[in-house]
C-alpha atoms as a PDB file:
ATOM      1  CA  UNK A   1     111.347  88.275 124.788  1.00  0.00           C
ATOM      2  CA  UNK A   2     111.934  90.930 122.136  1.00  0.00           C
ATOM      3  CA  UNK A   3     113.736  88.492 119.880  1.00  0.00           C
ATOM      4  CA  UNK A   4     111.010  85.956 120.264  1.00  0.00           C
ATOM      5  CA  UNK A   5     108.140  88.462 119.270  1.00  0.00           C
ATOM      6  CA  UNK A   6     109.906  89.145 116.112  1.00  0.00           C
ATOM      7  CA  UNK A   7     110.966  85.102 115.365  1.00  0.00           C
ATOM      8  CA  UNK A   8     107.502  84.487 115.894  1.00  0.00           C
ATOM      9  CA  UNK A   9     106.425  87.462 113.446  1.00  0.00           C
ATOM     10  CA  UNK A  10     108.471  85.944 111.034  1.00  0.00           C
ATOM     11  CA  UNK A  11     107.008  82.485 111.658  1.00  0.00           C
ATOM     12  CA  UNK A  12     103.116  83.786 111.335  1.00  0.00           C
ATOM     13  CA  UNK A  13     104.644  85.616 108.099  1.00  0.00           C
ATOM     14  CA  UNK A  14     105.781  82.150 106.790  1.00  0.00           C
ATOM     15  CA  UNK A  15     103.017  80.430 107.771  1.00  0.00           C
ATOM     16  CA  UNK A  16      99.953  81.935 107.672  1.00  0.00           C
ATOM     17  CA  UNK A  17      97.677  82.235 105.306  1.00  0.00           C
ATOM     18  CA  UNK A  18      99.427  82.983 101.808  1.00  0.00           C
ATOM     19  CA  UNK A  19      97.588  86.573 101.316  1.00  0.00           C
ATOM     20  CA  UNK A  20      96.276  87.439  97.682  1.00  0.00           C
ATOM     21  CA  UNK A  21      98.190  87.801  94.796  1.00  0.00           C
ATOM     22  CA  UNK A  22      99.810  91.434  94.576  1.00  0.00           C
ATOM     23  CA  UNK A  23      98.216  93.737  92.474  1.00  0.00           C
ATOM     24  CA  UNK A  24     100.069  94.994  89.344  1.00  0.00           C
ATOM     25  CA  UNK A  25     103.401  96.947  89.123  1.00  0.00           C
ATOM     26  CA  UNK A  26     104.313  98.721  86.168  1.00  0.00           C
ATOM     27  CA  UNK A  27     108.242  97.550  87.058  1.00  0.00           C
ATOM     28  CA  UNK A  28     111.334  98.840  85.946  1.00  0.00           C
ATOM     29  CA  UNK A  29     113.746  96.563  87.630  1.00  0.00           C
ATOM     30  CA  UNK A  30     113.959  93.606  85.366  1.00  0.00           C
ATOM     31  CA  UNK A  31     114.303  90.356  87.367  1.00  0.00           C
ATOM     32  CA  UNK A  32     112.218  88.999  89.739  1.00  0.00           C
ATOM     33  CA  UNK A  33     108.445  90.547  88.263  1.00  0.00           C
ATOM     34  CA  UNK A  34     106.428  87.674  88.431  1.00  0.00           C
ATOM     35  CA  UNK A  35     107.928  86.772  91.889  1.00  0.00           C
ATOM     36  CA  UNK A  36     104.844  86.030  94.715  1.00  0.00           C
ATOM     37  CA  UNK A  37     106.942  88.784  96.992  1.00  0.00           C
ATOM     38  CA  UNK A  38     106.864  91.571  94.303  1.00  0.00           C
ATOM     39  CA  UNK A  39     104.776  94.742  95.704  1.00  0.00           C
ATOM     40  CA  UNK A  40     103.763  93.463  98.749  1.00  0.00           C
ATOM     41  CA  UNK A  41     104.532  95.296 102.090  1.00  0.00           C
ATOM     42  CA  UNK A  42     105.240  93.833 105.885  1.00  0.00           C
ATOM     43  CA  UNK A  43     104.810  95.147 108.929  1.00  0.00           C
ATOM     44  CA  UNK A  44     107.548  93.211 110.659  1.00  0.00           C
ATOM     45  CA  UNK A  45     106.447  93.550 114.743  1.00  0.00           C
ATOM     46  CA  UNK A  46     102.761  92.796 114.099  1.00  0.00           C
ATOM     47  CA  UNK A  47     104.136  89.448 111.273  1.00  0.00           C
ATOM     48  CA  UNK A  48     101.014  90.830 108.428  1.00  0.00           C
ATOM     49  CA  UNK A  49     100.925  92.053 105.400  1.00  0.00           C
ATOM     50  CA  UNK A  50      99.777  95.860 104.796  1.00  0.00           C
ATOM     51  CA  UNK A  51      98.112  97.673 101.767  1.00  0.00           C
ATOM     52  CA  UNK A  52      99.760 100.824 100.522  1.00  0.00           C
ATOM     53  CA  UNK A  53      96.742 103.175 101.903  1.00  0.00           C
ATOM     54  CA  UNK A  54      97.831 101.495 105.291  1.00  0.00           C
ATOM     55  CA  UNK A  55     101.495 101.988 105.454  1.00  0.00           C
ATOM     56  CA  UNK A  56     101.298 105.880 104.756  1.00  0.00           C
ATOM     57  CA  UNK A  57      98.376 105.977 107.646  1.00  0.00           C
ATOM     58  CA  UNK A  58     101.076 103.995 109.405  1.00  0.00           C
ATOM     59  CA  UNK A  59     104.007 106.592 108.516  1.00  0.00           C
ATOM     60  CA  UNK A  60     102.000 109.447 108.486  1.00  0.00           C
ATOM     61  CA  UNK A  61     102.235 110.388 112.245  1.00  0.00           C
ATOM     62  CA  UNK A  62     105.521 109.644 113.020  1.00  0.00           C
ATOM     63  CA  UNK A  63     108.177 112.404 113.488  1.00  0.00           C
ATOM     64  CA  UNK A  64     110.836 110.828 111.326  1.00  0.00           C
ATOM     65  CA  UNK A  65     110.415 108.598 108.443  1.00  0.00           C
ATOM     66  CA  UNK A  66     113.609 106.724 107.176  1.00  0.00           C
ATOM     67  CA  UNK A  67     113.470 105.135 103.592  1.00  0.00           C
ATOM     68  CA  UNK A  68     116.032 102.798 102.944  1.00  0.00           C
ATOM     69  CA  UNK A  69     116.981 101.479  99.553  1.00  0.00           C
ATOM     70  CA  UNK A  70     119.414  99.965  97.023  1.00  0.00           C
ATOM     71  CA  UNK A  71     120.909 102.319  94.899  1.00  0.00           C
ATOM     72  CA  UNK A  72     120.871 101.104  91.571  1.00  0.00           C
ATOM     73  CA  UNK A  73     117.481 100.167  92.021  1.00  0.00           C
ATOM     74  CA  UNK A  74     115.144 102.396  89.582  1.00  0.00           C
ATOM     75  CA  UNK A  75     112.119 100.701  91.495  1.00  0.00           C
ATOM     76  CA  UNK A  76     112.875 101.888  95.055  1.00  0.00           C
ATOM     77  CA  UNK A  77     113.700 105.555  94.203  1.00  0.00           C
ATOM     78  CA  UNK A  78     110.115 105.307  91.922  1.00  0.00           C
ATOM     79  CA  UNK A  79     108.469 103.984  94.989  1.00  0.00           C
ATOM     80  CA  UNK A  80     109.965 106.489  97.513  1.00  0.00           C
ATOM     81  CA  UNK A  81     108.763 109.649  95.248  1.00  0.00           C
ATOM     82  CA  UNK A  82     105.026 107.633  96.181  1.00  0.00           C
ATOM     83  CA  UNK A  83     105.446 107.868  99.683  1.00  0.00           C
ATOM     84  CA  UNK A  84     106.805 111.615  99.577  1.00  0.00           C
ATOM     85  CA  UNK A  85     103.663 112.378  97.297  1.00  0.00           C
ATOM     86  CA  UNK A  86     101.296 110.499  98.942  1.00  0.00           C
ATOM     87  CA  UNK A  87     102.340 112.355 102.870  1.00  0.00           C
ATOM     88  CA  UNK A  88     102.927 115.704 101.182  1.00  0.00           C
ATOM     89  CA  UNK A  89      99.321 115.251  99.426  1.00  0.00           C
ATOM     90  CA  UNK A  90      98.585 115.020 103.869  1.00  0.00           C
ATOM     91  CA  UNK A  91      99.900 117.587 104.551  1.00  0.00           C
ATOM     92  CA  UNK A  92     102.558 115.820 106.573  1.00  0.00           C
ATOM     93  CA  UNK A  93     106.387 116.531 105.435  1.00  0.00           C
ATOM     94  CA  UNK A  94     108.467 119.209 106.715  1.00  0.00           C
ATOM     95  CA  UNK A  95     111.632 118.148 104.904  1.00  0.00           C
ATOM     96  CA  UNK A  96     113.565 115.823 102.941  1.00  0.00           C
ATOM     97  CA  UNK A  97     117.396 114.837 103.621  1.00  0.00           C
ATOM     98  CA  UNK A  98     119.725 112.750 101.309  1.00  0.00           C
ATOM     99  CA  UNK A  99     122.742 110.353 102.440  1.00  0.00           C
ATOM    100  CA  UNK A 100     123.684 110.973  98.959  1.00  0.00           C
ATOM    101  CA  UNK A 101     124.161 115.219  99.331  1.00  0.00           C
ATOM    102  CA  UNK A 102     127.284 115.611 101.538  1.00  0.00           C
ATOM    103  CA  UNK A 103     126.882 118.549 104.070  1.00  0.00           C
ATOM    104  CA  UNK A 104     129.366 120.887 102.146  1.00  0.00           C
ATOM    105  CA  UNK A 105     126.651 121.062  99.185  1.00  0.00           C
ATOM    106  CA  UNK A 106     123.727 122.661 101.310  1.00  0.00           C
ATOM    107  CA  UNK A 107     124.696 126.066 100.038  1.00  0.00           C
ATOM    108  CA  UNK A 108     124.205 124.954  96.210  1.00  0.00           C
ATOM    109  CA  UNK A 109     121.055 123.079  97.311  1.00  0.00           C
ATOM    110  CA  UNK A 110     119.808 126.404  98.925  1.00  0.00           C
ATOM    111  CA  UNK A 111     120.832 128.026  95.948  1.00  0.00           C
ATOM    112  CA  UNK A 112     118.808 126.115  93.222  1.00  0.00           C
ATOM    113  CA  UNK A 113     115.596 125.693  95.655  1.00  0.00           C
ATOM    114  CA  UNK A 114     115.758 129.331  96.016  1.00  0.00           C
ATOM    115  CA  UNK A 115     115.814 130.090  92.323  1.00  0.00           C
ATOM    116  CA  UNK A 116     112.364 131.029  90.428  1.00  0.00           C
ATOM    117  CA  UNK A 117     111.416 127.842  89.055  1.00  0.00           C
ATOM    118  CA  UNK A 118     113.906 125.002  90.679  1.00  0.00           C
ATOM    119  CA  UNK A 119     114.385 121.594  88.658  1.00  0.00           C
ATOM    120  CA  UNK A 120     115.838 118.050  89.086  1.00  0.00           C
ATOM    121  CA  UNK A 121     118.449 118.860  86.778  1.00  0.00           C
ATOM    122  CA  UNK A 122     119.459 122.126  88.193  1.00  0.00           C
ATOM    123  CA  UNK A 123     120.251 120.522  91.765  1.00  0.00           C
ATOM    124  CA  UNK A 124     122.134 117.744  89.472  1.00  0.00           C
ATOM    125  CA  UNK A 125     124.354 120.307  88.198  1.00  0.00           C
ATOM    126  CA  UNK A 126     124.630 122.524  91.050  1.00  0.00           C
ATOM    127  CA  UNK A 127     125.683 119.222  93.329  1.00  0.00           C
ATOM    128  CA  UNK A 128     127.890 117.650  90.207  1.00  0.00           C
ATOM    129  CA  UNK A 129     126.179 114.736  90.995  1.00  0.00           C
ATOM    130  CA  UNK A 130     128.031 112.776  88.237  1.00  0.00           C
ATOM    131  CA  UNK A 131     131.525 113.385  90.034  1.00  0.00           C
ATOM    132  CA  UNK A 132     130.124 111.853  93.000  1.00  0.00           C
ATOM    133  CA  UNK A 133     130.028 108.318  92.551  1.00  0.00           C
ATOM    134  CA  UNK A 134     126.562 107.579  93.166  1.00  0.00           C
ATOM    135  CA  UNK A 135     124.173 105.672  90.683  1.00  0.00           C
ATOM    136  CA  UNK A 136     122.587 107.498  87.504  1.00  0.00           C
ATOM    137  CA  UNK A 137     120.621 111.223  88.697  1.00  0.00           C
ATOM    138  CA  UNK A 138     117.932 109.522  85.854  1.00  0.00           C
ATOM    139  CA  UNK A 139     117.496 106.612  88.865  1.00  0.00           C
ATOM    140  CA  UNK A 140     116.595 109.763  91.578  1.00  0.00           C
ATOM    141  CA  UNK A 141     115.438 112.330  88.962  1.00  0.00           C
ATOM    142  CA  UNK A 142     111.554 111.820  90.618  1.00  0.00           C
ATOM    143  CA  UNK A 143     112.294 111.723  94.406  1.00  0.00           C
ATOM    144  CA  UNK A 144     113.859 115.285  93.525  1.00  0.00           C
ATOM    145  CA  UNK A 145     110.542 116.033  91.046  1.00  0.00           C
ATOM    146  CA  UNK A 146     108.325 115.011  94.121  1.00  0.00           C
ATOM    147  CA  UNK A 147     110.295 117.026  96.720  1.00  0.00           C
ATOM    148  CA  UNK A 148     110.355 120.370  94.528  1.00  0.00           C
ATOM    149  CA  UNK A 149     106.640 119.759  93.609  1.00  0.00           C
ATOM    150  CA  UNK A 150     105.669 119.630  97.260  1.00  0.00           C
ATOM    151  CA  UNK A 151     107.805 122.252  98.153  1.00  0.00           C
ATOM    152  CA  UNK A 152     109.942 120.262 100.976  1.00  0.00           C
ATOM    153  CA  UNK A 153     113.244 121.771 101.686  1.00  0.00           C
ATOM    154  CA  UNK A 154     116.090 119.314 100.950  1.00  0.00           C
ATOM    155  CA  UNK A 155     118.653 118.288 103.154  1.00  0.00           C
ATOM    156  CA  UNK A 156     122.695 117.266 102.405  1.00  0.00           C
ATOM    157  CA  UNK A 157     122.879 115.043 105.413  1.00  0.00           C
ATOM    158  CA  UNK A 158     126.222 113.155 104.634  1.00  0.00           C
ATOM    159  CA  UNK A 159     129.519 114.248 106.408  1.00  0.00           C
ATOM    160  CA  UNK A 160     131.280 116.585 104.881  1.00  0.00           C
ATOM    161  CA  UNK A 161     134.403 115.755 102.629  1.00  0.00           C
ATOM    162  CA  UNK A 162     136.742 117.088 104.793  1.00  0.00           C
ATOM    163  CA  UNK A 163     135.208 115.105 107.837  1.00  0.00           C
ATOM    164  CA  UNK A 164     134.779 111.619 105.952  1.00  0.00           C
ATOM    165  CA  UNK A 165     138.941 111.672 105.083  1.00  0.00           C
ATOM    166  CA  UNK A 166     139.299 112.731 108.819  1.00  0.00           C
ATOM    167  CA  UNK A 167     137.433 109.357 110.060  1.00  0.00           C
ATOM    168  CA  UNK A 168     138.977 107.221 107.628  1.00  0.00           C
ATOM    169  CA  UNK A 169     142.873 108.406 108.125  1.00  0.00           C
ATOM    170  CA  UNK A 170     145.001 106.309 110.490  1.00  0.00           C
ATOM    171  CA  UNK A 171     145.259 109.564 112.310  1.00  0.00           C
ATOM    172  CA  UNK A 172     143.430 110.177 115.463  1.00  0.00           C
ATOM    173  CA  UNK A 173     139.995 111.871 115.132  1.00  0.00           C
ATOM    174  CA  UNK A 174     139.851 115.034 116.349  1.00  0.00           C
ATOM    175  CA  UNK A 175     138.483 115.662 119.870  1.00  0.00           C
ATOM    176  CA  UNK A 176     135.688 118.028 118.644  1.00  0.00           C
ATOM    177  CA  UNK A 177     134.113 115.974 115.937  1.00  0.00           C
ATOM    178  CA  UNK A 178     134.664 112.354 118.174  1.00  0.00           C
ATOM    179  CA  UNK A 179     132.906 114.116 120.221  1.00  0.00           C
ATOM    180  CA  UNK A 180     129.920 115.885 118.104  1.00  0.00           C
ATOM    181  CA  UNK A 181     129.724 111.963 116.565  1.00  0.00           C
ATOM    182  CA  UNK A 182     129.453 110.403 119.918  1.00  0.00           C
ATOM    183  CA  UNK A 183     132.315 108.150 118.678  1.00  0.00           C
ATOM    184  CA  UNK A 184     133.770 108.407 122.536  1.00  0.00           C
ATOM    185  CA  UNK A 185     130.844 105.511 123.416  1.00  0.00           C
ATOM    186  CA  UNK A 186     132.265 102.224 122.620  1.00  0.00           C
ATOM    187  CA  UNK A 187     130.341 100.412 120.907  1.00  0.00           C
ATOM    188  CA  UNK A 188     128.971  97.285 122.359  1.00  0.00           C
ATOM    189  CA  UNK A 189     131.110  94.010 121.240  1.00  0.00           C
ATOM    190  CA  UNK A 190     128.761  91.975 119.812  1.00  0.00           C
ATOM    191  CA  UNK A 191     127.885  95.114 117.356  1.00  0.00           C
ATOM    192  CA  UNK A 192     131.328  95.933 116.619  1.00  0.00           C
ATOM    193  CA  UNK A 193     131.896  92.228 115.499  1.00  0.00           C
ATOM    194  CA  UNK A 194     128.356  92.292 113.665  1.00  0.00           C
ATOM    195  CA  UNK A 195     129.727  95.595 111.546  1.00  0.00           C
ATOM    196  CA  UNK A 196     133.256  94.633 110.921  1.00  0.00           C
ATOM    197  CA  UNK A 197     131.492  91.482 109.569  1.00  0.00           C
ATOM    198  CA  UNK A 198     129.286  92.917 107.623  1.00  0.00           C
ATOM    199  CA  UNK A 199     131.221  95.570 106.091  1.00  0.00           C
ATOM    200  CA  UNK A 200     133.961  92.863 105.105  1.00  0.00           C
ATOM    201  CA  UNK A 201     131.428  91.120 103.266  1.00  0.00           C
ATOM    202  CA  UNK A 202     130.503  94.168 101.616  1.00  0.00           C
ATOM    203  CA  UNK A 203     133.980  94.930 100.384  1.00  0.00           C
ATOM    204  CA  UNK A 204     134.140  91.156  99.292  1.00  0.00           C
ATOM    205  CA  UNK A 205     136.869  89.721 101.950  1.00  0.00           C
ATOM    206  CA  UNK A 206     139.001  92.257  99.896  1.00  0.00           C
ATOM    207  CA  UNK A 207     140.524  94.514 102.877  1.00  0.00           C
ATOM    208  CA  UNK A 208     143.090  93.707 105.818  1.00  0.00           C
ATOM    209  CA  UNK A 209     141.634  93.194 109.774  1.00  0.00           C
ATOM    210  CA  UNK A 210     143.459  96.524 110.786  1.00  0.00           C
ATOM    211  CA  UNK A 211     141.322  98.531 108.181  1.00  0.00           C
ATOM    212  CA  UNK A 212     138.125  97.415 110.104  1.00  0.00           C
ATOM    213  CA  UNK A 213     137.664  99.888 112.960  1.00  0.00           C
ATOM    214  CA  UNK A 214     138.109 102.710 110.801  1.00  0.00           C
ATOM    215  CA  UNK A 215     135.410 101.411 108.405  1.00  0.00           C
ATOM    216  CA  UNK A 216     132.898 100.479 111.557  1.00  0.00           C
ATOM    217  CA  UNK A 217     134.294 104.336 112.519  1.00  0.00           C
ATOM    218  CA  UNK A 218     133.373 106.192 109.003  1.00  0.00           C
ATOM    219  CA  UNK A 219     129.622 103.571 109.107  1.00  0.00           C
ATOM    220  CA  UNK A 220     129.473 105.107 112.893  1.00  0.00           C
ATOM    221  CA  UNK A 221     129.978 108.983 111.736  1.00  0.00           C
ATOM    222  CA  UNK A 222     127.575 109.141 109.226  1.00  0.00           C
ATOM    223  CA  UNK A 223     124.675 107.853 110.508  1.00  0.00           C
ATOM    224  CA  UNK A 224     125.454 110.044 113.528  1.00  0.00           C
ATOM    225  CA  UNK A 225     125.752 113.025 110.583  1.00  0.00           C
ATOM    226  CA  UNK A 226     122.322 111.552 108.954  1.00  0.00           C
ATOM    227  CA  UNK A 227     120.334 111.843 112.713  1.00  0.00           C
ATOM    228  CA  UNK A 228     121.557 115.089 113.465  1.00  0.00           C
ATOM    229  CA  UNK A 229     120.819 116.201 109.952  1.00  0.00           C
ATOM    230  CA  UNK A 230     117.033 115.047 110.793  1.00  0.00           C
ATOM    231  CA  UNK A 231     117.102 116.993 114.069  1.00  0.00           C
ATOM    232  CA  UNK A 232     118.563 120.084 112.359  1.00  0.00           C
ATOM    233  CA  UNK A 233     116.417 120.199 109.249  1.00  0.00           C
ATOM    234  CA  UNK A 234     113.183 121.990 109.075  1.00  0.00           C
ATOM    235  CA  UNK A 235     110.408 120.576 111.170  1.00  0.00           C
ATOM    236  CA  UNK A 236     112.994 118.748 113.170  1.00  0.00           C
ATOM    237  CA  UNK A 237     112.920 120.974 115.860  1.00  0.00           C
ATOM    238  CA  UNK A 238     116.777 119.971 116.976  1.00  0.00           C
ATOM    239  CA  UNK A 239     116.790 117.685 120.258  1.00  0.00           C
ATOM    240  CA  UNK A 240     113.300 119.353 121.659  1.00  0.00           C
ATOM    241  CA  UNK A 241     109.771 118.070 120.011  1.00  0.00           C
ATOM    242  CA  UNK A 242     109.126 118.341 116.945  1.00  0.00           C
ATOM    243  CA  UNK A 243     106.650 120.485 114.768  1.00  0.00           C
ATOM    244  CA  UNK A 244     103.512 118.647 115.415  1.00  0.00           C
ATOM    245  CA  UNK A 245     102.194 116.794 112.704  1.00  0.00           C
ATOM    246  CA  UNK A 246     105.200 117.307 110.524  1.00  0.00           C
ATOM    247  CA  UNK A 247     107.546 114.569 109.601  1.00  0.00           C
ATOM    248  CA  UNK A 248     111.363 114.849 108.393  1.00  0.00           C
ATOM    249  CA  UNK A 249     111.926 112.127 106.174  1.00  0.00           C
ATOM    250  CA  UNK A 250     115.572 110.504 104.971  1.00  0.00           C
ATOM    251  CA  UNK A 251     116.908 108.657 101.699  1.00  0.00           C
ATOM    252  CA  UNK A 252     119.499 106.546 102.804  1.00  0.00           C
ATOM    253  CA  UNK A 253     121.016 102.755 102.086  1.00  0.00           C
ATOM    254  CA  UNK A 254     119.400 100.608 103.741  1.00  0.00           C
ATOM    255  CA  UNK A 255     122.213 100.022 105.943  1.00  0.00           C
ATOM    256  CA  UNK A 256     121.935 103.255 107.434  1.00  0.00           C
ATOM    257  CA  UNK A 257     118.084 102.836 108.634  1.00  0.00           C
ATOM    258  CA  UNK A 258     118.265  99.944 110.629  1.00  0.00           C
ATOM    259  CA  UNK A 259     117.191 100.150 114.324  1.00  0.00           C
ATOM    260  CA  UNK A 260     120.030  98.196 116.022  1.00  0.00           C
ATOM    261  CA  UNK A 261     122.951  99.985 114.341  1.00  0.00           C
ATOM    262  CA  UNK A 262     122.456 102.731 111.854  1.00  0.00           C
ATOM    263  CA  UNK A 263     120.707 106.340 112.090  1.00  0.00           C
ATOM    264  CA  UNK A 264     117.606 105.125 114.522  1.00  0.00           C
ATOM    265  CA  UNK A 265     120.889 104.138 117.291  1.00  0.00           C
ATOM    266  CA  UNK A 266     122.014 107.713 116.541  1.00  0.00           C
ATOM    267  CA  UNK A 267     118.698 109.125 117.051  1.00  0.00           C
ATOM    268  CA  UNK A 268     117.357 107.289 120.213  1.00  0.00           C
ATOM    269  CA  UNK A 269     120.887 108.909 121.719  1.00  0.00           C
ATOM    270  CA  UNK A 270     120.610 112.339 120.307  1.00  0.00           C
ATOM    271  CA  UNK A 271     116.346 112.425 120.750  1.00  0.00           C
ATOM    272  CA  UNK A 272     115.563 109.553 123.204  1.00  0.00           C
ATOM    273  CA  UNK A 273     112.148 108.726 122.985  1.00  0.00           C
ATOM    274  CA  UNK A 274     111.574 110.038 119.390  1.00  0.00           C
ATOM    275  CA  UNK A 275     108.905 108.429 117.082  1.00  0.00           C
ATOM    276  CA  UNK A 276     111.710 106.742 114.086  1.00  0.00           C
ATOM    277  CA  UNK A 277     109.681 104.698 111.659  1.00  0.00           C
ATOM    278  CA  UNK A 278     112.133 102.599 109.205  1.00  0.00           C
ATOM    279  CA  UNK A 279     110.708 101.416 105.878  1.00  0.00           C
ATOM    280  CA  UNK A 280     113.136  99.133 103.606  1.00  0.00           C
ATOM    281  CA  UNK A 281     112.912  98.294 100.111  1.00  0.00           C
ATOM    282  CA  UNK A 282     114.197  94.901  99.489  1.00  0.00           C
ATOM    283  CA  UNK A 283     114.848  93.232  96.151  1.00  0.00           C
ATOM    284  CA  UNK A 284     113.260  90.097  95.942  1.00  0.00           C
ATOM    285  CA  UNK A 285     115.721  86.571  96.135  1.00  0.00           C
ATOM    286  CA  UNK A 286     114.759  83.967  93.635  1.00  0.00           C
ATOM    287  CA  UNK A 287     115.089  81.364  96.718  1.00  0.00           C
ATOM    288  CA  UNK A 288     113.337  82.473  99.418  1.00  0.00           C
ATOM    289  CA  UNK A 289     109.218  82.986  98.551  1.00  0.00           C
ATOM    290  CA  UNK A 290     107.672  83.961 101.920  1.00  0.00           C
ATOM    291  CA  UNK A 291     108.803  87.177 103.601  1.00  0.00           C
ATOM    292  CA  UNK A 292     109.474  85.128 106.886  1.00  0.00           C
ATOM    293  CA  UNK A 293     111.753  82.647 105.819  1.00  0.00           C
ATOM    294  CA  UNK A 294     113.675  85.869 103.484  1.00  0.00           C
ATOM    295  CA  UNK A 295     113.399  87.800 106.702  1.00  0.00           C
ATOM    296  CA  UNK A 296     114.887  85.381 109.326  1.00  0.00           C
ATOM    297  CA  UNK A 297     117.635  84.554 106.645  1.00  0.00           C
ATOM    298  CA  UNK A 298     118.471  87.945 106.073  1.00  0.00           C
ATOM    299  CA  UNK A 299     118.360  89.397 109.795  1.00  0.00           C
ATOM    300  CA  UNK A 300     118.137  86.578 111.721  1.00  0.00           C
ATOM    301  CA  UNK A 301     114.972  87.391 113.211  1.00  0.00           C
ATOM    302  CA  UNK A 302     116.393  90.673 114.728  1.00  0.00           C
ATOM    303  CA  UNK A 303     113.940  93.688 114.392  1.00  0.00           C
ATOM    304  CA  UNK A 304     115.725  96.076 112.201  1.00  0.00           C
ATOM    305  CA  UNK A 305     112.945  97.790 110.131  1.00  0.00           C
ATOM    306  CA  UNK A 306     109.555  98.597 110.903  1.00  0.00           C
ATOM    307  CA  UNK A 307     108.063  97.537 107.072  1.00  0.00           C
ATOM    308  CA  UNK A 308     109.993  96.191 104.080  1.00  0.00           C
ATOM    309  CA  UNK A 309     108.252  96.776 100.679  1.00  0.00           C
ATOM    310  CA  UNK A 310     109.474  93.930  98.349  1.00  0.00           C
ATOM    311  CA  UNK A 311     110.088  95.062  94.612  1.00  0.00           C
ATOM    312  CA  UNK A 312     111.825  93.011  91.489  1.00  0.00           C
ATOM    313  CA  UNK A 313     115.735  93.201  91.328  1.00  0.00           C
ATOM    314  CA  UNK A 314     117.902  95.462  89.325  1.00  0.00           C
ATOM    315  CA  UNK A 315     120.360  93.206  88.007  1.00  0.00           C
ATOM    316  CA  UNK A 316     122.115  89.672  89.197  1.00  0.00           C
ATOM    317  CA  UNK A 317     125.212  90.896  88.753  1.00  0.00           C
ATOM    318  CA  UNK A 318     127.678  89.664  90.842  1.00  0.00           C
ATOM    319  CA  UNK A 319     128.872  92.554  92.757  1.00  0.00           C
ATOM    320  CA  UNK A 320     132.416  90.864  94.175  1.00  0.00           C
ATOM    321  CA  UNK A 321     133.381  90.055  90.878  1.00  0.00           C
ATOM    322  CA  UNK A 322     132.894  93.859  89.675  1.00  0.00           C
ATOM    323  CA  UNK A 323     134.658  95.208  92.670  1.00  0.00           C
ATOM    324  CA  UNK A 324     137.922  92.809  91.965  1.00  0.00           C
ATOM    325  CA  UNK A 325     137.399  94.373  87.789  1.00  0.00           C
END
């Protein structure tokens, strides 16, 4: 029945009728602008479009509030420092945690916040962002600027080093960190197939079968380390309720906020019952011009996000054909 809601979300998204034209984006992405998807917001579940006032009501009252993303994508980061102004402005944040900070860099996050007058550049330098093989700072220079102007404390909610080479080594985990990353649950089959898939794909057919598990393993670990980051970081009151009124919000790939496999699976174990509202940002495809038709393509109908807030794309690039240069 669950799967048939969301089809038939996806059907009223397709089919109903086409909502006004989006309002105007000042974009920096440079591909897609003028597409009829551009700026507008979905809320999945209920198959409507939302306004931006809306969605923040919508994301205002939950305890945590994932934001997933492309990377190279100047647009989402831009768009993501809105939402952190616009719930700060509410009075609603209690913190803000990065897949990109590993936890082994929370001291020189501490360290910078703590200083007199903290800047984006000085948590750039005291993270040596550049030796860490993430996109441009420039492209996350203001979700920093919004998180030090509204005073959240920042979170490194990535594995550490140290733990990442343990869960990608041919060498068995160790008990104690299986263990603290509920990697002792199998997963179920359908969802190990789904990931090995998936991340295949994403490594462009490039990698042997037997390197698989211990991909789906390192996926697994870290967005176990990204939910218990949430639960540990201010206002996320560990496993017991949270600090009411306060949400703990999380800059991730968009991979990693998904309900049916990446940090929301983590949480509902670690927190059952815990109010996890997923927002994407999707770059728009040049074939696909209604949301439901992009969504049923994309996700085949399963509920995976809460919204999706459609913006241009950064490049057409193909991506395979970089990885094998």
């Amino acid at each position: 029945m669950r799967r048939a809601a969301i089809v038939a979300a996806a059907l009223l998204l397709a089919c109903g009728t086409p909502p006004p034209a989006p309002r105007g984006e000042d974009w920096l992405s440079p591909l897609g602008r003028d597409h009829p998807l551009a700026g507008r917001i979905y809320d999945i579940a209920a198959g409507r479009e939302l306004g931006e006032a809306e969605l923040i009501d919508a994301l205002a009252g939950a305890r945590f509030v994932l934001l997933g993303e492309s990377h190279e994508n100047a647009d989402h980061h831009r768009l993501q420092a809105r939402v952190i102004r616009e719930l700060a402005a509410r009075g609603a944040e209690a913190a803000l945690a990065f897949e990109m900070l590993r936890a082994d860099q929370q001291a020189a996050l501490d360290e910078v916040q703590a200083s007199e007058a903290p800047t984006a550049e000085a948590l750039r330098q005291a993270t040596r962002w550049d030796e860490g093989g993430w996109p441009d700072f420039a492209l996350y220079a203001p979700v920093f600027e919004a998180a030090l102007a509204a005073n959240l404390p920042l979170v490194a909610a990535d594995l550490s080093a140290d733990e990442r080479k343990q869960l990608a080594s041919p060498e068995p985990v160790p008990a104690g960190l299986r263990a603290r990353l509920g990697l002792d649950e199998p997963l179920p089959d359908d969802l190990q197939r789904d990931l090995e898939r998936d991340l295949l794909a994403g490594h462009c057919d490039m990698l042997p079968a037997n390197v698989l598990p211990r991909l789906v393993q390192v996926q697994r670990g870290r967005d176990a380390a990204l939910a218990q980051a949430l639960l540990s970081a201010p206002g996320g009151d560990g496993e017991e309720e949270a600090a009411p009124g306060k949400t703990v919000l999380l800059l991730a790939g968009a991979e990693h906020v998904r309900h049916d496999r990446g940090a929301p699976r983590a949480l509902a174990r670690l927190a059952p019952g815990a109010d996890v509202r997923s927002l994407a940002f999707l770059e728009v495809d040049p074939e696909r011009r209604d949301a439901g038709a992009d969504l049923e393509v994309r996700y085949g109908g399963k509920p995976v996000f809460d919204y999706v807030w459609y913006t241009p794309r950064a490049s057409d690039e193909d991506y395979c054909e970089r990885m094998k240069r």
